[in-house]
Protein backbone atom coordinates (compact mmCIF):
# COMPACT_ATOMS: atom_id res chain seq x y z
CA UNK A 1 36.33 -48.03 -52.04
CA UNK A 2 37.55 -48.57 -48.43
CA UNK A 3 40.31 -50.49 -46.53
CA UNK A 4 40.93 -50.89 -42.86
CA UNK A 5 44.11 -49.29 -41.31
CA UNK A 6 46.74 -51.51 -39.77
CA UNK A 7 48.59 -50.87 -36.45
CA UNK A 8 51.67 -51.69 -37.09
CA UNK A 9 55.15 -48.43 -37.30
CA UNK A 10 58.47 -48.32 -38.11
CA UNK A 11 60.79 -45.16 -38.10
CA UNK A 12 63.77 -44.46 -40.24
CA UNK A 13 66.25 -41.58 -39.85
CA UNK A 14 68.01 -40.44 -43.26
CA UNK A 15 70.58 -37.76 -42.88
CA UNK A 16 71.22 -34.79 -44.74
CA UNK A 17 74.30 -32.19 -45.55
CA UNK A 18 73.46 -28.69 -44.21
CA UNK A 19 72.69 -26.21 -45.12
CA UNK A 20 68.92 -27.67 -45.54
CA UNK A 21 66.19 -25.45 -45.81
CA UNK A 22 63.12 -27.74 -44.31
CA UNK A 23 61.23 -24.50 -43.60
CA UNK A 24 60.46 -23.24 -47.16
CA UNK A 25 60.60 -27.53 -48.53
CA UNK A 26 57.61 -27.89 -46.45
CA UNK A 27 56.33 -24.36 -47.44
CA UNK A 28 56.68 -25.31 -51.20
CA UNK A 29 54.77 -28.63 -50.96
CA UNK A 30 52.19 -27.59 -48.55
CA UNK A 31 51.03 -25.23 -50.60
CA UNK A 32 50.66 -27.53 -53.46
CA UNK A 33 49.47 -30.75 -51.42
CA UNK A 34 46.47 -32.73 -52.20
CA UNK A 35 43.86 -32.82 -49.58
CA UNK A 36 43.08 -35.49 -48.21
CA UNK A 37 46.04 -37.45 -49.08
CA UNK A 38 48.97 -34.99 -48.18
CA UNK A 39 49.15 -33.11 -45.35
CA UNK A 40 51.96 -30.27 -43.67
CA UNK A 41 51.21 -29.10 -39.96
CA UNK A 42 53.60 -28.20 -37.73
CA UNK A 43 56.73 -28.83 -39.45
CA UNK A 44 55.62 -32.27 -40.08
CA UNK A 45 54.94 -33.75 -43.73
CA UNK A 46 52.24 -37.04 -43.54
CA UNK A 47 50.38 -38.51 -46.40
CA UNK A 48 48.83 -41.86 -46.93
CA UNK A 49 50.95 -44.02 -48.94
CA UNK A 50 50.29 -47.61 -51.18
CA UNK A 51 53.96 -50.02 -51.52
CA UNK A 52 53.46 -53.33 -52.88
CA UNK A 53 49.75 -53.64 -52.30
CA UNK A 54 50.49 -52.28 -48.44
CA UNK A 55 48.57 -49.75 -47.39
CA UNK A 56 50.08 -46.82 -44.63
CA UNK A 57 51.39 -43.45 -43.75
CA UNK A 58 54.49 -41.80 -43.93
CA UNK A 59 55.01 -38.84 -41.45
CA UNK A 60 58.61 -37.02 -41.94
CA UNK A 61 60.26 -34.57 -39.73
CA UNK A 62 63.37 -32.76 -38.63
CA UNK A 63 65.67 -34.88 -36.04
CA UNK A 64 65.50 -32.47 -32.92
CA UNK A 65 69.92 -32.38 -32.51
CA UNK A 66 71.27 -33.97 -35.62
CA UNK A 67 71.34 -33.81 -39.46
CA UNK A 68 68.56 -36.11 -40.57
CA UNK A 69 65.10 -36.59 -41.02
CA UNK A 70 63.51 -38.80 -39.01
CA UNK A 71 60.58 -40.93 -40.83
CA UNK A 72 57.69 -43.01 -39.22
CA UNK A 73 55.68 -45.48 -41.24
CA UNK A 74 52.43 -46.53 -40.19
CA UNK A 75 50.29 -49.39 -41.18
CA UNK A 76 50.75 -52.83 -43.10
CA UNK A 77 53.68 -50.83 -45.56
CA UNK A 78 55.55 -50.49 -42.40
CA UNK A 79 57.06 -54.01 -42.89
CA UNK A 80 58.72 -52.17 -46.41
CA UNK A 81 60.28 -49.66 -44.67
CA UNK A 82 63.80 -49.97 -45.49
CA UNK A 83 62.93 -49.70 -49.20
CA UNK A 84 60.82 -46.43 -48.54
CA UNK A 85 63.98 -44.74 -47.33
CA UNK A 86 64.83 -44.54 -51.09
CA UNK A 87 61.89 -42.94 -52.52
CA UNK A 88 61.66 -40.61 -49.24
CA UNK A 89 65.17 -39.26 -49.87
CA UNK A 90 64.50 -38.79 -53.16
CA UNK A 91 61.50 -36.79 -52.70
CA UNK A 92 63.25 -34.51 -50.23
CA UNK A 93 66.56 -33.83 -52.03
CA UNK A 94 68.27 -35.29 -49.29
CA UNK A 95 71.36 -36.26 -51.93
CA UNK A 96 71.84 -32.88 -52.64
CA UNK A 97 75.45 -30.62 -51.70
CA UNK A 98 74.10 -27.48 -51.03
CA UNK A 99 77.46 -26.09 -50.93
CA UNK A 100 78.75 -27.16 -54.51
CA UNK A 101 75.35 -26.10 -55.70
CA UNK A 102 75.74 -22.39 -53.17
CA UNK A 103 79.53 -22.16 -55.10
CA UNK A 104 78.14 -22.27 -58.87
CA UNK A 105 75.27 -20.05 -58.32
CA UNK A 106 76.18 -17.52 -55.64
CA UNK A 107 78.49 -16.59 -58.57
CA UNK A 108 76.72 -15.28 -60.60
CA UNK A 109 75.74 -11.16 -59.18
CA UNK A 110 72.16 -11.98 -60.38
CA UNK A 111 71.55 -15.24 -57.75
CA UNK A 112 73.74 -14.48 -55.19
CA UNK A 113 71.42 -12.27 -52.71
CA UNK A 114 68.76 -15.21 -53.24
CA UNK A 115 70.99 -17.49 -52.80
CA UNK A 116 72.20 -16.18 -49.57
CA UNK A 117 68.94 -15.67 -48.40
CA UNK A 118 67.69 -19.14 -48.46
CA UNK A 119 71.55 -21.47 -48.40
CA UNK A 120 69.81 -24.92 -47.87
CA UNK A 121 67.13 -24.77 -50.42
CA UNK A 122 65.92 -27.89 -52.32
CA UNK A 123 64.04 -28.82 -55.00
CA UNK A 124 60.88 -30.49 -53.43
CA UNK A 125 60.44 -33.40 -55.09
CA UNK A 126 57.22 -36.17 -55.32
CA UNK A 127 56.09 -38.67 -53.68
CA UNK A 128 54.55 -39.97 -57.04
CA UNK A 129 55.44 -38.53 -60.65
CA UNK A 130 51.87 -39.85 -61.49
CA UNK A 131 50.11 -37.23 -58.79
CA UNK A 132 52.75 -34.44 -60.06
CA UNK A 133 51.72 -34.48 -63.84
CA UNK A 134 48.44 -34.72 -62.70
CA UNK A 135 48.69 -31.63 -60.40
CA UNK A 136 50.56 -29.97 -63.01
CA UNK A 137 47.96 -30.57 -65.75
CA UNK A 138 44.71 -29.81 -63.34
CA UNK A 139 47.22 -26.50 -62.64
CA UNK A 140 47.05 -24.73 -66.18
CA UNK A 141 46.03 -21.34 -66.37
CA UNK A 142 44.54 -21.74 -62.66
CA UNK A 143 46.15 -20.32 -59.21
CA UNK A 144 48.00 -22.89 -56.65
CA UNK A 145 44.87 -22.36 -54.52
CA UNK A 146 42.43 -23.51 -57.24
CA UNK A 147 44.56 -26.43 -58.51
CA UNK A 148 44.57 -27.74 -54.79
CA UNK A 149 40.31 -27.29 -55.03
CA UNK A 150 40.00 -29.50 -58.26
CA UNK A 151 42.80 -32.42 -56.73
CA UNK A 152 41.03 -33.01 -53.24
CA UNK A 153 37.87 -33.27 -56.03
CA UNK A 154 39.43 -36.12 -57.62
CA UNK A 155 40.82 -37.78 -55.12
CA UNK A 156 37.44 -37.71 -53.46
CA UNK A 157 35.81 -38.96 -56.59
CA UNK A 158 38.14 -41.45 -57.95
CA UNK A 159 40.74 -42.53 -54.61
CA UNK A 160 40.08 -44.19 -51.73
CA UNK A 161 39.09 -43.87 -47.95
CA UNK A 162 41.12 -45.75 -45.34
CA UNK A 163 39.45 -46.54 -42.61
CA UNK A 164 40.08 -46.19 -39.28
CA UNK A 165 43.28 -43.80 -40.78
CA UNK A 166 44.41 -42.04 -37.83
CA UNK A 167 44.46 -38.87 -39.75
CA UNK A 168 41.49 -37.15 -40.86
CA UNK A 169 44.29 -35.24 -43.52
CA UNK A 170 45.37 -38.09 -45.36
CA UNK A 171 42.57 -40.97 -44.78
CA UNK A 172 42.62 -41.14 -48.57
CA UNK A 173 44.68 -42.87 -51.47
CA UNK A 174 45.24 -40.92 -54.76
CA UNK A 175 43.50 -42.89 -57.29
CA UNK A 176 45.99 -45.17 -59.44
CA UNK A 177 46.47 -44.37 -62.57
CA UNK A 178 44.05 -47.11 -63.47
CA UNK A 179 41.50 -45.88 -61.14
CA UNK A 180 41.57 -42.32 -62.71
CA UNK A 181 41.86 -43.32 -66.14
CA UNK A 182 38.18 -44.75 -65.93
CA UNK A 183 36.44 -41.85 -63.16
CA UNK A 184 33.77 -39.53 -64.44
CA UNK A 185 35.40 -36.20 -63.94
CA UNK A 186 32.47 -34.73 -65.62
CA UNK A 187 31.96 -31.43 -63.76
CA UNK A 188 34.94 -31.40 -61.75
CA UNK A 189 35.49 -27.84 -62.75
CA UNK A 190 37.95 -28.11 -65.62
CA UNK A 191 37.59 -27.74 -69.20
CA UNK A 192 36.94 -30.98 -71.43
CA UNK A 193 40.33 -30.61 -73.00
CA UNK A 194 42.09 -31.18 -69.92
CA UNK A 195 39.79 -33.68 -68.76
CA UNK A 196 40.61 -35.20 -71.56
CA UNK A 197 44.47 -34.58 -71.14
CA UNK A 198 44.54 -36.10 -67.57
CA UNK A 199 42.68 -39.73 -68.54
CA UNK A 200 44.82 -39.69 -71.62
CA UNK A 201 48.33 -39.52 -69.51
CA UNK A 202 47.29 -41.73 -66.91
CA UNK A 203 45.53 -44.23 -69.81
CA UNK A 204 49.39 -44.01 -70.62
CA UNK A 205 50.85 -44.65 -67.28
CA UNK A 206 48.55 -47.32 -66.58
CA UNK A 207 48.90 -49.56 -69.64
CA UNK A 208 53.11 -49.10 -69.03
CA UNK A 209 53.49 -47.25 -72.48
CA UNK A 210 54.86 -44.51 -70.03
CA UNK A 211 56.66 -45.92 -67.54
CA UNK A 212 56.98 -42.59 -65.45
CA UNK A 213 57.36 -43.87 -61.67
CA UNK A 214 58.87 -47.16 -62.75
CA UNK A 215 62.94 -47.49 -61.53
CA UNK A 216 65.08 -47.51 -64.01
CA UNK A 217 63.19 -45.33 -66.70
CA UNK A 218 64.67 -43.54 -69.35
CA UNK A 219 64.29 -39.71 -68.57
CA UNK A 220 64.90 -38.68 -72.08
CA UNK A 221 62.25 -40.97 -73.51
CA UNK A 222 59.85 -40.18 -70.71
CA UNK A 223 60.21 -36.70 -71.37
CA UNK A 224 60.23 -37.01 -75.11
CA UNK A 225 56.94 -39.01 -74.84
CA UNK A 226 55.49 -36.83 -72.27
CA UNK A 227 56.09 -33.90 -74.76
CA UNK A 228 53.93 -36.02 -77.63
CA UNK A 229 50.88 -35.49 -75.21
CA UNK A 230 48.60 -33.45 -76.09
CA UNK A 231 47.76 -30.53 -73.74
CA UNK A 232 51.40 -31.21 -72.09
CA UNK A 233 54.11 -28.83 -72.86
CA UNK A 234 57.77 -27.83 -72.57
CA UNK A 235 57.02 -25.78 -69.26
CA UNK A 236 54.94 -28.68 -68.12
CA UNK A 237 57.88 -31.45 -68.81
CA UNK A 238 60.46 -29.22 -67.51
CA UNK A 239 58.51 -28.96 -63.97
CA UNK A 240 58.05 -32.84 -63.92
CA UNK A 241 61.82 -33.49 -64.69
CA UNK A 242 62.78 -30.57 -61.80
CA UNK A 243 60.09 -32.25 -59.22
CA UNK A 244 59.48 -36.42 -60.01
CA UNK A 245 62.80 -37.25 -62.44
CA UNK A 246 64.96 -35.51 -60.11
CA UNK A 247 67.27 -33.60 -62.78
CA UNK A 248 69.42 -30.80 -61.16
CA UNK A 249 69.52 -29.18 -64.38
CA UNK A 250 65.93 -29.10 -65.67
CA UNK A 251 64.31 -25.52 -66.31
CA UNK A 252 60.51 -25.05 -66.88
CA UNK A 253 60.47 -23.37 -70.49
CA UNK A 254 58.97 -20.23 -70.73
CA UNK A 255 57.88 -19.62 -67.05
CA UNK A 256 56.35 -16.06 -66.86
CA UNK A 257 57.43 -15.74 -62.97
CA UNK A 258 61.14 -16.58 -64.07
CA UNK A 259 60.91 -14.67 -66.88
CA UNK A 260 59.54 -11.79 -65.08
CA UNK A 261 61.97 -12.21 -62.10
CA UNK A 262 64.88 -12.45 -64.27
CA UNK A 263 64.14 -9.57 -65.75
CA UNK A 264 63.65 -7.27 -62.49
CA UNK A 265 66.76 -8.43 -60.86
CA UNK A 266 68.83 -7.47 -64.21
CA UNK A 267 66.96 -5.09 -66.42
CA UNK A 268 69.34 -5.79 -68.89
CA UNK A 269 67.97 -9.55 -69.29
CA UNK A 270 64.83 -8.30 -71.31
CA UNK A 271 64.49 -10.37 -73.75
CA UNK A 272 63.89 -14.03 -73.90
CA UNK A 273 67.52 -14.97 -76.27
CA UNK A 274 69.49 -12.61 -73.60
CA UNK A 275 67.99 -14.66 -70.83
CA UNK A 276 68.55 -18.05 -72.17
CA UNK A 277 71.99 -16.81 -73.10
CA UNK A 278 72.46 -15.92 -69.34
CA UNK A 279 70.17 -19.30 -67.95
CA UNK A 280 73.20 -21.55 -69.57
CA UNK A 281 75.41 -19.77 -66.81
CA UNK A 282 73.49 -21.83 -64.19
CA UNK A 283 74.38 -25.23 -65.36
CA UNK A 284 74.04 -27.61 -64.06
CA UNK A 285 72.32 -26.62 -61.54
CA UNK A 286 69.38 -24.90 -63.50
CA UNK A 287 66.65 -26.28 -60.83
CA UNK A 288 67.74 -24.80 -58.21
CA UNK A 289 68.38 -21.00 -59.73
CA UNK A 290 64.42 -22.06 -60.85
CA UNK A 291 63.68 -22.62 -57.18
CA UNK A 292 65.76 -19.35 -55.67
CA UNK A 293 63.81 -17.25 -58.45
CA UNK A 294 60.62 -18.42 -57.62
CA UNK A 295 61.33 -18.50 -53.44
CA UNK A 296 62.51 -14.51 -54.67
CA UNK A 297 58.88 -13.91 -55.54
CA UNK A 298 57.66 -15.55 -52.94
CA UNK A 299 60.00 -13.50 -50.61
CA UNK A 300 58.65 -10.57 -51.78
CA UNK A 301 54.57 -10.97 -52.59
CA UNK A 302 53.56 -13.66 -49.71
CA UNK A 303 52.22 -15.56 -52.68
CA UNK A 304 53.34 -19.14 -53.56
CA UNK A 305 55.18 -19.21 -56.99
CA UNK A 306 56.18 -22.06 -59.43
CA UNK A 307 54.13 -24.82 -60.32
């Protein structure tokens, strides 16, 4: 399917408390974008967007002198811009006190060196909940580099082109949940189970029987009913609720890294019960000890870590 691109921008500056960390936020969701529809170059995030039927594209960076981002809209969603200053903010944790969050967990003799290496990070968040879960699904048991491989195949197979899109990185749509429920994924290079697993949760998000990007929606029940899926588990619902439903106190169950990190920075945290003894120290605020473990490894190995 194609559209034409519209002409028409608007720009939006939303500010920020420092410390904030935009280096490693765009490092984080770069890694993990979807080609195609998602794009970080040059400090700048862009990615083709669909509000209220409008078609456009957001592009989000830095203000040069003061604290705030500074947002340009392109295309017929441009005329919605005041309302995408919400969702924006949202998706880059620009609500957040780094300093109340630096004072609980720079406490604690395990965090505090990670902490004080990286003050202003965030918890990247999503432009769509929808695209996480799927990302997050098409993710299991493969690297970040090989979930981003299978995403730019679906969205080439089952979104849609913009035309005349004025960036050759996000000239396409992520499919709707509609849209994907109904592609043939067949050799997309996963496994039929998860196949199966991604047209059965966005089956769910399409019909409304989970309302996951809708305002207003109950976390608990979303997360509760995401847990019911099968092929989605604790780890995977723990991700979601750190990333799309925004909790500052969501951990992802039984993530090796973390486990593994946790472990190395206190030897005496060995076993799972002594580290989920220790994790309740971090409330609530458990995201972002998630996110300072997993920059940690990052830190160290080069590699990109967590979801």
């Amino acid at each position: 399917m194609h559209s034409t691109f519209d002409t028409s921008t608007a720009t939006l500056e939303l500010p920020f408390k420092r410390p904030f960390d935009w280096t490693r936020m765009l490092k984080f969701i770069g890694g993990r974008a979807s080609a195609g529809v998602e794009s970080v170059e040059d400090g700048v995030y862009r990615r083709a967007i669909a509000w209220r039927g409008d078609d456009g594209a957001v592009e989000v960076r830095p203000h040069a002198r003061r604290q705030r981002l500074v947002v340009s809209v392109e295309g017929a969603a441009a005329r919605h811009a005041e309302e995408l200053a919400t969702p924006i903010a949202r998706m880059f944790d620009l609500h957040a006190d780094p300093r109340e969050i630096a004072r609980c967990l720079g406490g604690d003799p395990l965090l505090a060196p990670l902490v004080a290496a990286a003050p202003g990070l965030r918890v990247p968040g999503a432009w769509s909940g929808f695209e996480l879960v799927v990302r997050t699904i098409v993710g299991q048991q493969v690297s970040v580099k090989g979930a981003s491989t299978i995403m730019n195949r679906i969205v080439q197979r089952a979104g849609r082109r913009i035309e005349g899109h004025p960036h050759e990185a996000t000239a396409w749509r992520f499919p709707t949940p509609a849209e994907l429920a109904a592609a043939d994924l067949d050799k997309i290079g996963m496994p039929t189970k998860r196949i199966e697993t991604v047209q059965r949760f966005a089956q769910a998000v399409a019909t409304g029987a989970l309302p996951l990007d809708e305002p207003g929606a109950d976390p608990d029940i979303l997360k509760r009913d995401m847990l019911a899926m099968p092929g989605i588990g604790p780890w995977t619902v723990g991700y979601v609720a750190m990333r799309a439903l925004r909790d500052p106190d969501a951990w992802p169950d039984a993530d090796l890294v973390l486990m593994q990190s946790i472990a190395r920075h206190d030897p005496s945290l060995g076993k799972p019960a002594q580290q989920r003894a220790h994790i309740e120290r971090w409330r609530p605020w458990r995201a972002y000890a998630a996110m300072h473990l997993w920059n940690g490894v990052a830190m160290e190995t080069g590699l990109a870590r967590g979801g």
